[in-house]
Protein backbone atom coordinates (compact mmCIF):
# COMPACT_ATOMS: atom_id res chain seq x y z
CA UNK A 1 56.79 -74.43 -72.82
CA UNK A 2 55.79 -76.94 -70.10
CA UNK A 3 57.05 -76.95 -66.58
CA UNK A 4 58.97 -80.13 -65.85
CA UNK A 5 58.72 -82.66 -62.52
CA UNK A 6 61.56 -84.48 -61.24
CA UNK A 7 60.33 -86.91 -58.56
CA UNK A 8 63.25 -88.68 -56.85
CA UNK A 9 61.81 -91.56 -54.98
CA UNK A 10 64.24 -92.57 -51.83
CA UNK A 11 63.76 -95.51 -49.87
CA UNK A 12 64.64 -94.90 -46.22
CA UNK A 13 64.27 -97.44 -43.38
CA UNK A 14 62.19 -96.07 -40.51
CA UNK A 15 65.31 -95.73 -38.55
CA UNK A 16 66.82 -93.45 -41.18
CA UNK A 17 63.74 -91.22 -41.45
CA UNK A 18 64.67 -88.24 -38.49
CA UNK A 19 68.36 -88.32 -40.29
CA UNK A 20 67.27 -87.48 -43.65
CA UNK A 21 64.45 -85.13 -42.54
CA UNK A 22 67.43 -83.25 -40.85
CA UNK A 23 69.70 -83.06 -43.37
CA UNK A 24 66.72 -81.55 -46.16
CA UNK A 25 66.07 -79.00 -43.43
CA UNK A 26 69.93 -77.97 -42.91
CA UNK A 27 69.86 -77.60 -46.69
CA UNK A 28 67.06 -75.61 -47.24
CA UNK A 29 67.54 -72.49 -49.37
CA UNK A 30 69.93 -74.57 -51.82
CA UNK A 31 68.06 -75.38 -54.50
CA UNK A 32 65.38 -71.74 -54.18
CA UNK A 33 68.08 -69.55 -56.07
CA UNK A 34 68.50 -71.58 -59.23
CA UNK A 35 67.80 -70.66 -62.29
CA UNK A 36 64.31 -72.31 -63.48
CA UNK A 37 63.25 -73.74 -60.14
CA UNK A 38 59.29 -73.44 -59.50
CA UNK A 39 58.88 -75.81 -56.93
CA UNK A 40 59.91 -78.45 -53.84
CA UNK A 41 58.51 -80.77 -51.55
CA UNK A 42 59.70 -83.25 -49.46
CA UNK A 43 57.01 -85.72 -48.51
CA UNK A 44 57.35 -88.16 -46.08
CA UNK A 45 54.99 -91.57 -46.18
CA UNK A 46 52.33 -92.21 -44.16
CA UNK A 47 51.85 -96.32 -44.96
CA UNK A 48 52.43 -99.43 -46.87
CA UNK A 49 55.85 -98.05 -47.73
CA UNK A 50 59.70 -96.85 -47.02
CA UNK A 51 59.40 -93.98 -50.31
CA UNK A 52 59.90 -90.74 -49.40
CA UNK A 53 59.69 -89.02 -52.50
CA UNK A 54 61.54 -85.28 -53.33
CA UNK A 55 59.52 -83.29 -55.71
CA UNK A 56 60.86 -80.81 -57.48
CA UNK A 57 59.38 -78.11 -60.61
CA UNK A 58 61.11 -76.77 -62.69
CA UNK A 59 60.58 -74.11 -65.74
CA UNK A 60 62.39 -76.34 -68.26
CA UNK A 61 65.46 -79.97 -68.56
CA UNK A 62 67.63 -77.49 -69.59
CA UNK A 63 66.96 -75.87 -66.05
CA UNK A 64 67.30 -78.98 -64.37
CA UNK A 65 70.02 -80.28 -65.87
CA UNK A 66 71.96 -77.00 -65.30
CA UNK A 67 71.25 -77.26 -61.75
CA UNK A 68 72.03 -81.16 -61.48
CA UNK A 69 75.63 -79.80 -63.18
CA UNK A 70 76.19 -77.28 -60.82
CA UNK A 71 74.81 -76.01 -57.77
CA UNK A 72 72.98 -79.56 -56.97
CA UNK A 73 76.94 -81.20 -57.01
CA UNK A 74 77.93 -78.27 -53.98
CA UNK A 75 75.06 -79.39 -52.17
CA UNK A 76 74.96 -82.79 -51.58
CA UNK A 77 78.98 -83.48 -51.54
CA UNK A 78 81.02 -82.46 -48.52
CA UNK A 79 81.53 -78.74 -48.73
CA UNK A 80 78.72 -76.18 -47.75
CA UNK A 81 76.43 -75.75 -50.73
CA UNK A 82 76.31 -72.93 -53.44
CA UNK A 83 73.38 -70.63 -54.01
CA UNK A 84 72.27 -69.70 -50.39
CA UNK A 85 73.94 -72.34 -48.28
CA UNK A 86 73.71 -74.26 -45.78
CA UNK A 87 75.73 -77.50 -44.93
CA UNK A 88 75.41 -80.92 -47.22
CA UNK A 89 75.62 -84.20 -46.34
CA UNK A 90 78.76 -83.98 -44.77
CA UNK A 91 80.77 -81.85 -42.58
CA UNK A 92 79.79 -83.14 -39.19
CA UNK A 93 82.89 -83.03 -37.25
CA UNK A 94 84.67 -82.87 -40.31
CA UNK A 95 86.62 -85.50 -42.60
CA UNK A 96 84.21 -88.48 -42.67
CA UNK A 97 81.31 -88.32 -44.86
CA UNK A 98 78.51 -89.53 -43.17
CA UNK A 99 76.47 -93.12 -44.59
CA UNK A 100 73.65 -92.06 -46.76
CA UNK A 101 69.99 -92.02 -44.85
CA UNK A 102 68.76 -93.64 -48.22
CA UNK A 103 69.01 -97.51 -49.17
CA UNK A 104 68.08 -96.45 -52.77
CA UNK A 105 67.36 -93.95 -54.99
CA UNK A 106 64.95 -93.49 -58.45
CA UNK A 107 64.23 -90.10 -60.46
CA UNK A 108 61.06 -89.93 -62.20
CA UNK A 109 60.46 -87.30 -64.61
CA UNK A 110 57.80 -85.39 -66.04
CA UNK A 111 56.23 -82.63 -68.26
CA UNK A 112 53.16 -80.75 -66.74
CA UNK A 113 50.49 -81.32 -68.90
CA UNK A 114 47.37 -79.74 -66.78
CA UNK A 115 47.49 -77.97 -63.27
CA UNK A 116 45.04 -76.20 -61.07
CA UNK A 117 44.93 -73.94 -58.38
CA UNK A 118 42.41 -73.12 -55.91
CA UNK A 119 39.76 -70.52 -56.97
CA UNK A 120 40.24 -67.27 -55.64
């Protein structure tokens, strides 16, 4: 069976860009303990546009989907995320959830099809 790629494509103003690089980093370790997950990046553009784009590999949909059910909903809501932690979005002097770093949002998806690693 072939791995699977979710790419979600955010568009951040450059204003936005230290606020959502902050809030991946206080997240990281939420999405490493699920089952199925092979693989993240978040990477950040260098010109000619706003797209930061979140990849993400995983072993199969079914994988993916379980995660987007569960553990994925703990980590980007209010409360401190599942699986190994770490605060969301929110929680920043409590109550208020804070306005999104993103002006928009698009998931592209995938099935690996070839893939190569560097020769030994």
């Amino acid at each position: 069976m072939a791995s699977v790629v979710k790419i979600n494509v955010l568009t951040v103003p450059a204003e936005q860009r230290e606020v959502l690089e902050k809030r991946f980093a206080s997240r990281a370790g939420s999405v490493e303990s699920a089952d199925g997950f092979e693989w993240f990046e978040l990477l950040r553009p260098l010109e000619g546009t706003d797209d930061y784009l979140v990849y993400t590999r995983w072993r199969s949909e079914a994988d993916f989907e379980a995660w987007m059910a569960g553990s994925m909903r703990g980590s980007h809501g209010q409360a401190a995320g599942s699986g190994q932690g770490g605060p969301g979005q929110g929680g920043e002097g409590g109550g208020e959830k804070p306005k999104p770093a993103a002006t928009g949002s698009t998931v592209w998806s995938f099935e690996v099809v070839q893939s190569a690693a560097p020769k030994a």
